[in-house]
Protein backbone atom coordinates (compact mmCIF):
# COMPACT_ATOMS: atom_id res chain seq x y z
CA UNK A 1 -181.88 -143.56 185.89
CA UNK A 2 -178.92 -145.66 184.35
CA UNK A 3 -175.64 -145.85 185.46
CA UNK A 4 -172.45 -148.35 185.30
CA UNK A 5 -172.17 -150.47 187.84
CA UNK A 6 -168.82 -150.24 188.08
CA UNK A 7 -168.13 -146.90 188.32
CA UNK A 8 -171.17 -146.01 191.67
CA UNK A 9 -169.42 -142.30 191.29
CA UNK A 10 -170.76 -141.97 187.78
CA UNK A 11 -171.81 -140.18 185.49
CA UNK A 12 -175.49 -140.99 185.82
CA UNK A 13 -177.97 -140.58 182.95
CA UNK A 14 -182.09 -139.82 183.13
CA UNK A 15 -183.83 -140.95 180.80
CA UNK A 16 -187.01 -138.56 180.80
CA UNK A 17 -189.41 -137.36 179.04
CA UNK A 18 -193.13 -135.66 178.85
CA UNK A 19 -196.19 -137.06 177.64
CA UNK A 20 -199.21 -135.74 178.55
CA UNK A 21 -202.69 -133.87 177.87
CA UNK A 22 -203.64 -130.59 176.70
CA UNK A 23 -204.11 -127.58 179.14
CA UNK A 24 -207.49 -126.71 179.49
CA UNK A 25 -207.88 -123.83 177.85
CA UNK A 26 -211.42 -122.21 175.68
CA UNK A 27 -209.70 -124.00 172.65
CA UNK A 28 -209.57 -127.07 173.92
CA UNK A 29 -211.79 -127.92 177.03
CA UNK A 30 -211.39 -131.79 176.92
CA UNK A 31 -208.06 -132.96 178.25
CA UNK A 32 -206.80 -135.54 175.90
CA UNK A 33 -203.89 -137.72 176.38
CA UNK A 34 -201.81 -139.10 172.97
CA UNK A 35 -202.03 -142.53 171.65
CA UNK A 36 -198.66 -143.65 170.91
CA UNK A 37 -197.73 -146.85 169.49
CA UNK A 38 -195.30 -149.40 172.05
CA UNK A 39 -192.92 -149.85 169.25
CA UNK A 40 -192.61 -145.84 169.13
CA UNK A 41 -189.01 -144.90 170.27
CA UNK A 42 -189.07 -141.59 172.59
CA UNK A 43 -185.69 -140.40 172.92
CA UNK A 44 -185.12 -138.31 176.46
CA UNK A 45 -186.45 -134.61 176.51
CA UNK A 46 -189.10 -135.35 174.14
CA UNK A 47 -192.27 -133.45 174.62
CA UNK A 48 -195.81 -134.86 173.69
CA UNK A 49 -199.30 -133.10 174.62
CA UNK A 50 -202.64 -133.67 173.34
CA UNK A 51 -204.47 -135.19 170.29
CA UNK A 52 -202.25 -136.90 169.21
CA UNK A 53 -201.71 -140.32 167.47
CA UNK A 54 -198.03 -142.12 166.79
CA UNK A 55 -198.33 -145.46 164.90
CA UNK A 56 -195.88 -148.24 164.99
CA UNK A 57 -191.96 -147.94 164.18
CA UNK A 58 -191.53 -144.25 164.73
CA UNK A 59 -188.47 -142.86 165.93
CA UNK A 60 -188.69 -139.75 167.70
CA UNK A 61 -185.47 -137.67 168.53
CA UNK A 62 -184.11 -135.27 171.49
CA UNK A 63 -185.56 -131.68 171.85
CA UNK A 64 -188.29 -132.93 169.71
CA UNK A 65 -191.51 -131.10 170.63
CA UNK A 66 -195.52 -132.11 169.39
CA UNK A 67 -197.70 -130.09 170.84
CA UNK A 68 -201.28 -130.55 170.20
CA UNK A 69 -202.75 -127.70 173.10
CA UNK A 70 -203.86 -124.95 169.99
CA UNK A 71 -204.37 -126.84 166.80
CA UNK A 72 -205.70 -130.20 166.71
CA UNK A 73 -205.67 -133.38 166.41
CA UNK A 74 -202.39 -134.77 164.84
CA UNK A 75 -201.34 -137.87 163.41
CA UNK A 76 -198.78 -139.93 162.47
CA UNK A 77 -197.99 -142.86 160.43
CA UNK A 78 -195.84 -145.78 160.52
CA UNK A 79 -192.13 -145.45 159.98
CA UNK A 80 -191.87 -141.88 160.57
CA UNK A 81 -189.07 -140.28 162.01
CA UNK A 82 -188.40 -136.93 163.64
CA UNK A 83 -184.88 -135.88 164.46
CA UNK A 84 -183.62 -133.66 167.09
CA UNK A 85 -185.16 -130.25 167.16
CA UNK A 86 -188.39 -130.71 165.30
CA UNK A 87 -191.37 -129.08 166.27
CA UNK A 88 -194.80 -129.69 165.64
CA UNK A 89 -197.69 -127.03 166.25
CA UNK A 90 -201.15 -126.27 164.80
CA UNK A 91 -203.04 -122.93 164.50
CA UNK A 92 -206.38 -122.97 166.09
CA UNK A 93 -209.79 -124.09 164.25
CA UNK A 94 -207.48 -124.53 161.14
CA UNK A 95 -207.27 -128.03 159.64
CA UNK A 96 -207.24 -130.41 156.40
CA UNK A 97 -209.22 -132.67 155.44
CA UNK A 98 -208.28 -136.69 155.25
CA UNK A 99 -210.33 -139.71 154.40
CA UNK A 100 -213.35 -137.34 155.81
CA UNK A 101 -211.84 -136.22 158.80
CA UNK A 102 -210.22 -132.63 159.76
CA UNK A 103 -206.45 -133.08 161.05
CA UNK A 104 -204.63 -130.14 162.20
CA UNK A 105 -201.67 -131.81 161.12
CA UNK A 106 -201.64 -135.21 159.04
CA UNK A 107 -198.46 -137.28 158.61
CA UNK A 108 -198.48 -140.28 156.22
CA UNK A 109 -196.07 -142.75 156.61
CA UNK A 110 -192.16 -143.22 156.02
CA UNK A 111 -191.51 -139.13 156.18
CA UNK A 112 -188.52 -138.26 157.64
CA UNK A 113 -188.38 -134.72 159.11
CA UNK A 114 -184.81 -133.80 159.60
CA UNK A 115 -183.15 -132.03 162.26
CA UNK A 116 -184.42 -128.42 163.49
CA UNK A 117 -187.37 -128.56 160.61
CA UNK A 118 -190.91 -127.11 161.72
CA UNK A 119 -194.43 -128.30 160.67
CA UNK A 120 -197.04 -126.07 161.30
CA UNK A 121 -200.70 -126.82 161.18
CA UNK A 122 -202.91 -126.60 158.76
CA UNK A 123 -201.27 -129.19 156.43
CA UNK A 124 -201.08 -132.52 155.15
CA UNK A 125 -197.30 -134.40 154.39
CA UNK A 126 -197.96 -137.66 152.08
CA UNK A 127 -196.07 -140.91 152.38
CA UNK A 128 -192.09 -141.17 151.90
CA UNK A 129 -191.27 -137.15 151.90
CA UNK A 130 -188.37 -135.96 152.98
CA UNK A 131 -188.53 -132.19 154.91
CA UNK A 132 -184.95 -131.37 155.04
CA UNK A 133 -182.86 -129.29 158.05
CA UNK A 134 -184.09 -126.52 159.15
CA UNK A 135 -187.01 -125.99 156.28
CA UNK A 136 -190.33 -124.83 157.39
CA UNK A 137 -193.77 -126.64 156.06
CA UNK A 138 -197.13 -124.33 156.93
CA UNK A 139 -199.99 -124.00 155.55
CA UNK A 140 -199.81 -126.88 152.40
CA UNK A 141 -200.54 -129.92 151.05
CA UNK A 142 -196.72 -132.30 150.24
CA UNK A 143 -197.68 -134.65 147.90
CA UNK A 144 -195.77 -138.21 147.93
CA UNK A 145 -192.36 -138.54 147.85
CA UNK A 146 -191.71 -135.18 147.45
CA UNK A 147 -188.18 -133.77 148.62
CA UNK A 148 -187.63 -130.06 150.92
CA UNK A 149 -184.73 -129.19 150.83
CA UNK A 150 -182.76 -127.25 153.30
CA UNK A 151 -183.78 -124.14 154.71
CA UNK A 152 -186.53 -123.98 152.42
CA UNK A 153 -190.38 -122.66 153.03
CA UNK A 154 -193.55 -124.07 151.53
CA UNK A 155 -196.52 -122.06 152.82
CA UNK A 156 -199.32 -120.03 151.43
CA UNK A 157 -202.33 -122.50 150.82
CA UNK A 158 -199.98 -124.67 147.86
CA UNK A 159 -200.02 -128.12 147.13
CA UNK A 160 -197.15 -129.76 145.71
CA UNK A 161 -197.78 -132.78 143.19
CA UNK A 162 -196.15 -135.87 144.11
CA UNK A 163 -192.66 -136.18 143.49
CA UNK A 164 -191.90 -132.34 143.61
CA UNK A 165 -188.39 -131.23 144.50
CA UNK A 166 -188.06 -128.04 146.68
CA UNK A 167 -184.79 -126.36 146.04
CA UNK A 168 -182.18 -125.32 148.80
CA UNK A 169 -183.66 -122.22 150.67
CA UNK A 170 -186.78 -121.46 148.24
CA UNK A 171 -189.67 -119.73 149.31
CA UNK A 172 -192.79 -121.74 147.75
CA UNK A 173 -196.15 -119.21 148.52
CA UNK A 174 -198.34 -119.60 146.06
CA UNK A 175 -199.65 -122.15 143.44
CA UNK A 176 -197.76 -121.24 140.42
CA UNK A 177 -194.42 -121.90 142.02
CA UNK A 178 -195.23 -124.87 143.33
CA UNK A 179 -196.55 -125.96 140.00
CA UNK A 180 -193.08 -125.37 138.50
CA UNK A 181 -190.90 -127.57 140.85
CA UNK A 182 -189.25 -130.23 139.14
CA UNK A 183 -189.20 -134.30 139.59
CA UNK A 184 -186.61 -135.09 142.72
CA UNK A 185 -183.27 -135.90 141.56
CA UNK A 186 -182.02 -139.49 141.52
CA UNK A 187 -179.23 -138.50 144.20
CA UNK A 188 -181.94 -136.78 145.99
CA UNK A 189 -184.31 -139.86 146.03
CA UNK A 190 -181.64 -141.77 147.03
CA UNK A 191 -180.17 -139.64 150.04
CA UNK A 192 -183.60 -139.81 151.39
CA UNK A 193 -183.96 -143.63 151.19
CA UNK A 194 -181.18 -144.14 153.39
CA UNK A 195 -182.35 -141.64 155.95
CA UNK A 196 -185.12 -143.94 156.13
CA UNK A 197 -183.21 -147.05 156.19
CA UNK A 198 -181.15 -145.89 159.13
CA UNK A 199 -183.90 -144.39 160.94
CA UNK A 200 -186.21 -147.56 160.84
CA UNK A 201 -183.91 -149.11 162.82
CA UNK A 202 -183.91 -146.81 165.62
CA UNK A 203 -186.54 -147.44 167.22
CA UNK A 204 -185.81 -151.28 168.21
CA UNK A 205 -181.62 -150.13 168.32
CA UNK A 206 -182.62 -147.80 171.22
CA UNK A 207 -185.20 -149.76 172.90
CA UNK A 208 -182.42 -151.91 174.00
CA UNK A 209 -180.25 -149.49 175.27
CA UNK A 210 -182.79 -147.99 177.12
CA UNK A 211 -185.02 -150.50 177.90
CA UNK A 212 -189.04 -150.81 177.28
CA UNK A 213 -189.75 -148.97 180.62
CA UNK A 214 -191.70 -146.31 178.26
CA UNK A 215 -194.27 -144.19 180.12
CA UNK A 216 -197.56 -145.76 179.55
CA UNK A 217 -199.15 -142.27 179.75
CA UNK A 218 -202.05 -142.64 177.35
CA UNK A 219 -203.20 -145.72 175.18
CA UNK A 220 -200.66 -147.81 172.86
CA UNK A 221 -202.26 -147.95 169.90
């Protein structure tokens, strides 16, 4: 709890959040805690269960919620950043396949996932994509540096070749849309840059204001 010492009357502010293992359940039997990196920012009212890995330099936001109890495991890479209101969640015994290893959902590095988006197990989300507000990713395969616009859904088994730009609101469920998305526009490219500028420095920014009392619930990795 925080407060200013010169006002004892406050307001007062918690700083809380939950990390934690999976419920047993027939799905998952083993209890496993997440690995999350120490330079990992968890802002308050996050909620973290399960298999799942957070490497270094990832900002995670308010209301965000990665829940590894059904599918499993996750991870995520380096530089990542996950505003308020995302939600991560897997489907059971449903995965892709990464350097040899099944992931319920993958995360490469530098994607930004902006506020209120969801990404749904199976599916795999390559380095430096941007998943814009409120868009839905289930079921696919984002190749790098590809762009997803607002409000728009890519689901149905597709993969989408690096670079590809999802319009505003489009519904990508099957191959031969996806094959007909076109490059990312410079402005595009651009916008999402910047988120990740800003966002790589949130992490160490908010540290300070909170402090680096950051549950030590599972291993730093």
């Amino acid at each position: 709890m925080w407060h200013d010492p010169n006002n004892i009357n406050g307001p007062f502010n918690i700083y809380s959040y939950y990390v934690g293992s999976n419920p047993l359940t027939s799905i998952n039997p083993t209890p496993i805690f997440p690995k999350i990196n120490k330079t990992t920012f968890l802002s308050p009212f996050t909620y973290i269960v399960g298999d799942v890995t957070i490497r270094n330099n990832t900002y995670v936001g308010p209301f965000v919620s990665i829940r590894a109890d059904e599918g499993t495991p996750f991870y995520i890479g380096s530089n990542c950043n996950f505003q308020d209101g995302v939600i991560l969640h897997g489907l059971k015994n449903k995965h892709v396949e990464v350097n040899q290893r099944k992931y319920s959902i993958y995360i490469d590095e530098e994607v930004s996932c902006a506020h209120g988006s969801l990404i749904h197990g199976p599916c795999q989300i390559g380095r430096n994509v941007f998943v814009g507000f409120k868009s839905i990713v289930y079921h696919a395969v984002i190749g790098e540096g590809s762009f997803i616009s607002a409000g728009a859904v890519v689901t149905g088994g597709v993969t989408l070749k690096p670079g590809s730009f999802v319009p505003p609101g489009a519904h990508i469920d099957n191959q031969k849309k996806a094959d007909s998305l076109s490059k990312v526009p410079e402005n595009e490219e651009e916008f999402a840059r910047e988120v990740q500028r800003v966002n790589q420095e949130f992490p160490s920014a908010y540290s300070i204001i909170f402090g680096n009392d950051r549950c030590t619930c599972g291993l730093s990795v």
